[in-house]
C-alpha atoms as a PDB file:
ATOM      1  CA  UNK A   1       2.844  13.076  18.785  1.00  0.00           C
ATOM      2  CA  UNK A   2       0.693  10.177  20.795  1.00  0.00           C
ATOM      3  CA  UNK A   3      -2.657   8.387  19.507  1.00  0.00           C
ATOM      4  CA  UNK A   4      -3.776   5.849  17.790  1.00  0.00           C
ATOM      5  CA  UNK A   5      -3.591   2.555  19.731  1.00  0.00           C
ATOM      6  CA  UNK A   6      -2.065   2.061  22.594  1.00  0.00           C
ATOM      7  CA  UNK A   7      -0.137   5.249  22.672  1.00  0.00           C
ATOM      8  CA  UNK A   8       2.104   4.805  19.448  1.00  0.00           C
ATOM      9  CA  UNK A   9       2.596   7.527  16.972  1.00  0.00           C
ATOM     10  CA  UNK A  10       0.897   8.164  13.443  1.00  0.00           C
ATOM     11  CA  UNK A  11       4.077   8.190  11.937  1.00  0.00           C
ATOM     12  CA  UNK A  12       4.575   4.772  13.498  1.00  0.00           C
ATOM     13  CA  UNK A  13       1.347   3.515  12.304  1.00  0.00           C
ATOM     14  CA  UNK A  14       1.448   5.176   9.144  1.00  0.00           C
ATOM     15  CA  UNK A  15       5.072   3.372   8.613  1.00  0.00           C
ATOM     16  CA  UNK A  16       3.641   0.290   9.358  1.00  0.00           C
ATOM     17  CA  UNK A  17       0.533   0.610   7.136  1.00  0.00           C
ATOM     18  CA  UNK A  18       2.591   1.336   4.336  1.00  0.00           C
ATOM     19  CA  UNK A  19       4.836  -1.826   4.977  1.00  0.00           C
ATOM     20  CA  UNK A  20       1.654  -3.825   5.289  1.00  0.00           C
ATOM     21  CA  UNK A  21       0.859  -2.644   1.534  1.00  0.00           C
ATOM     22  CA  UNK A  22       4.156  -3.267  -0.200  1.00  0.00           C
ATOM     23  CA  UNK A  23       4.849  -6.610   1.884  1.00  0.00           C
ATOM     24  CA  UNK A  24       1.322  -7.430   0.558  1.00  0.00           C
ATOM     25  CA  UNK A  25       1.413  -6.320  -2.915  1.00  0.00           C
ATOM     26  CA  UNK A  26       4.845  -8.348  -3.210  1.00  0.00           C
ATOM     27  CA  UNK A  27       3.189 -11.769  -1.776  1.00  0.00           C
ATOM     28  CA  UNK A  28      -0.207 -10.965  -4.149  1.00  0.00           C
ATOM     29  CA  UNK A  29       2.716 -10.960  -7.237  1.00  0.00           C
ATOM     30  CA  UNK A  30       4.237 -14.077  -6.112  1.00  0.00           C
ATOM     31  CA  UNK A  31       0.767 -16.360  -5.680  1.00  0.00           C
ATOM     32  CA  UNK A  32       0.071 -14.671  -8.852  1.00  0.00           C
ATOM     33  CA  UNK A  33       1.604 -17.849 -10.927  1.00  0.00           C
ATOM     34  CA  UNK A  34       0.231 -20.180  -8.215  1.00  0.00           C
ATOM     35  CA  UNK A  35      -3.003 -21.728  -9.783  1.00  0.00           C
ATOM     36  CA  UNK A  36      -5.448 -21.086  -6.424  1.00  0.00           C
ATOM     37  CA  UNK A  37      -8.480 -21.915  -8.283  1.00  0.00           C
ATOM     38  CA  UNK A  38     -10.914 -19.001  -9.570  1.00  0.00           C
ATOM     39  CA  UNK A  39      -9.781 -17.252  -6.452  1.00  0.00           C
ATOM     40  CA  UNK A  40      -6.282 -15.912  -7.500  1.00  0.00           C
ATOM     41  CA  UNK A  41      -7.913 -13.772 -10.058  1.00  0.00           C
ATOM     42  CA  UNK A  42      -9.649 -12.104  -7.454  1.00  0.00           C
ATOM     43  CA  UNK A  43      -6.671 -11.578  -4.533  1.00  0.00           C
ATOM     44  CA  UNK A  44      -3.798  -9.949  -7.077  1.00  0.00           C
ATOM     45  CA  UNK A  45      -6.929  -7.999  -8.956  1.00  0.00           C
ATOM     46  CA  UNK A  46      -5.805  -4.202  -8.153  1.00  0.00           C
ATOM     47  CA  UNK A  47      -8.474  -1.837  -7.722  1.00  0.00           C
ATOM     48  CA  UNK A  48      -7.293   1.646  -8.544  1.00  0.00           C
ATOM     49  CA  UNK A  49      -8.785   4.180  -5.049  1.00  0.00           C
ATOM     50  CA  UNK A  50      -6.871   7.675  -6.814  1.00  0.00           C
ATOM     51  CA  UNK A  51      -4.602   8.122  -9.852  1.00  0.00           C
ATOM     52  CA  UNK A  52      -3.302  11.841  -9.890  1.00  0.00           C
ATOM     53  CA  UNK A  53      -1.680  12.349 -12.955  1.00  0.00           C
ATOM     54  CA  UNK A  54       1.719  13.486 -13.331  1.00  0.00           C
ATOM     55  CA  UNK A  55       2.559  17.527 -13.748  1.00  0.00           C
ATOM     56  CA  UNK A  56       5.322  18.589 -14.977  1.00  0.00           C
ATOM     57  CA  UNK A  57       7.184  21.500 -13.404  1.00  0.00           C
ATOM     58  CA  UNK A  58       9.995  22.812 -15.447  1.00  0.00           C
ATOM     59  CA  UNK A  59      12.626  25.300 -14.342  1.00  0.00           C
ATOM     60  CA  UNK A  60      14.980  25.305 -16.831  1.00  0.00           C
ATOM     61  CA  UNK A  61      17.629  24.020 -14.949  1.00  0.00           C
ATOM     62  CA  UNK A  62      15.676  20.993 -13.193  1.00  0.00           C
ATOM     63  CA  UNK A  63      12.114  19.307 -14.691  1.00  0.00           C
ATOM     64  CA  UNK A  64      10.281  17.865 -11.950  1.00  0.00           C
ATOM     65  CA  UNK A  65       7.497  15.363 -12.509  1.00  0.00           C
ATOM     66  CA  UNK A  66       5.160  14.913  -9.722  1.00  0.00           C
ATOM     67  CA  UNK A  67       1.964  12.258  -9.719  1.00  0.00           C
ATOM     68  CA  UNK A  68       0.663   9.941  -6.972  1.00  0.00           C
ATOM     69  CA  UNK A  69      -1.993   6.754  -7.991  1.00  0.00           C
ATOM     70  CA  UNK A  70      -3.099   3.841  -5.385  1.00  0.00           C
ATOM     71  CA  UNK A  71      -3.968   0.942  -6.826  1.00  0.00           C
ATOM     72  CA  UNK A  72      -3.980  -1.949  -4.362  1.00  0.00           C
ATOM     73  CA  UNK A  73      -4.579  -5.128  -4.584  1.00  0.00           C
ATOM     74  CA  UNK A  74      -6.920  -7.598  -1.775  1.00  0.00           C
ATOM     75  CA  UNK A  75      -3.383  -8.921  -0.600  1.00  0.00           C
ATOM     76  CA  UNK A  76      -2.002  -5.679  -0.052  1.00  0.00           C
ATOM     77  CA  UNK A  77      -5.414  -4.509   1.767  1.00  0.00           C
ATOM     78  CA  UNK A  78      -5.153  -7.867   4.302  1.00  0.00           C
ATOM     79  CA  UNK A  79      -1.423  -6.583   4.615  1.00  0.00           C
ATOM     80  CA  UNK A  80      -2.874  -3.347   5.895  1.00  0.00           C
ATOM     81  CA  UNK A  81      -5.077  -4.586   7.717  1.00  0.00           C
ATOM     82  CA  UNK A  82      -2.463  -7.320   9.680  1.00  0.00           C
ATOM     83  CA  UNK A  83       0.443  -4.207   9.780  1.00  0.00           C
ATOM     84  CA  UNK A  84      -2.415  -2.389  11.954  1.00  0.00           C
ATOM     85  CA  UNK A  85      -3.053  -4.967  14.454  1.00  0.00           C
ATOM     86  CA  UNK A  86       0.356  -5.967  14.843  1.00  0.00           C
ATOM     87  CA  UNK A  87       1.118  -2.331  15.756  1.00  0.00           C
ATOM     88  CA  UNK A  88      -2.313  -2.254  18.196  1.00  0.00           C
ATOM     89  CA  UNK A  89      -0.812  -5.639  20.214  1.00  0.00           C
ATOM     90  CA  UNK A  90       2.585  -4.960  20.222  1.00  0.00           C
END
């Protein structure tokens, strides 16, 4: 499947947006103990988008436990946001 920019695949993008977020979360954990000012507060602040809560499916032999939440932080966003143009020039 073709689109998005310059011809690459939505799974490609989607891969890469989702890299973007965890290599971002992970950097916005590490400046966490950094003292940036009053500015840190704001960049590993997460801001939750959706929180599904978890349901329980049980059939007696296996119990499955399903639930999805986003909760990402500014870090994670830029991440995103860098992941997506990296993928647009290269």
């Amino acid at each position: 499947m073709r689109g998005g920019p310059s011809g690459k695949s939505v799974g490609l993008i989607i891969l890469f947006l989702v890299l973007g977020a965890i290599i971002g979360g992970i950097i916005g954990e590490l400046i966490a103990g950094f003292p940036l000012g009053g500015l840190t507060v704001y960049l590993v602040k997460t801001y939750p988008i959706f929180d599904l809560s978890p349901v329980t499916i049980n059939l007696y032999v296996i119990k499955f436990v399903l639930g999805l939440s986003f909760h990402p932080n500014l870090i994670s966003l830029i991440g995103m946001i860098a992941a997506y143009f990296l993928v647009w020039r290269f």
